[in-house]
C-alpha atoms as a PDB file:
ATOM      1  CA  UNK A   1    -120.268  73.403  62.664  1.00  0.00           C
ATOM      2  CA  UNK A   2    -118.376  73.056  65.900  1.00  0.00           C
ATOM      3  CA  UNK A   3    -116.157  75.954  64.189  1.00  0.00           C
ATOM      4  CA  UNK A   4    -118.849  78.045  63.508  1.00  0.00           C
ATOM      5  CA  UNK A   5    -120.020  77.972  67.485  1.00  0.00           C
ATOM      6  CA  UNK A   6    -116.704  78.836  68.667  1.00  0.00           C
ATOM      7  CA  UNK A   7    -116.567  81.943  66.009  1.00  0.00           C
ATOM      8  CA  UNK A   8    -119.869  83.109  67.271  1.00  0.00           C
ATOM      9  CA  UNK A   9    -119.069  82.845  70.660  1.00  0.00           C
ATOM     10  CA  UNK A  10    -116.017  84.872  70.621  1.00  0.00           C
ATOM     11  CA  UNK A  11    -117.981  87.538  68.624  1.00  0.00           C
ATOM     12  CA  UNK A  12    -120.469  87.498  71.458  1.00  0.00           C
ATOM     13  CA  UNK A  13    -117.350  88.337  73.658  1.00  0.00           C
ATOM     14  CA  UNK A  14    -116.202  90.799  71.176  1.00  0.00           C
ATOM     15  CA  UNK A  15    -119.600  92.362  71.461  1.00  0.00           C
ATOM     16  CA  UNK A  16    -119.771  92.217  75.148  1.00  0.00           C
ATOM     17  CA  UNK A  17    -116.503  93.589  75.522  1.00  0.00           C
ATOM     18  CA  UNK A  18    -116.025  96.709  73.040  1.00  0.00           C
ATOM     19  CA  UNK A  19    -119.912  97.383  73.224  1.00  0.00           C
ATOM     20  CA  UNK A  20    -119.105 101.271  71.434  1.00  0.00           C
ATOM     21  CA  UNK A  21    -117.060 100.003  68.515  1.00  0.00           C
ATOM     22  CA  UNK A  22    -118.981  98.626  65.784  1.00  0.00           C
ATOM     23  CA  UNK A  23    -118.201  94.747  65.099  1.00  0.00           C
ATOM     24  CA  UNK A  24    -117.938  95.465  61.554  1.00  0.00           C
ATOM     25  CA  UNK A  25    -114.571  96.932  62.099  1.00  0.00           C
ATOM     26  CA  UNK A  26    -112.518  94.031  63.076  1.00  0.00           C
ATOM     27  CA  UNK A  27    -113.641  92.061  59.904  1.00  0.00           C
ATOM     28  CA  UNK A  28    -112.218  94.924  57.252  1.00  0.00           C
END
């Protein structure tokens, strides 16, 4: 679980950071 919170955090970041590109591009 401790894995999980780290991932989500640094998607929060991602999120924070590239706020115009859609998320679902860095996953594909």
């Amino acid at each position: 679980m401790k894995l999980r919170k780290i991932l989500k955090s640094m998607f929060n970041n991602y999120c924070k950071t590239f706020k115009d590109v859609p998320p679902g591009n860095m996953f594909r």
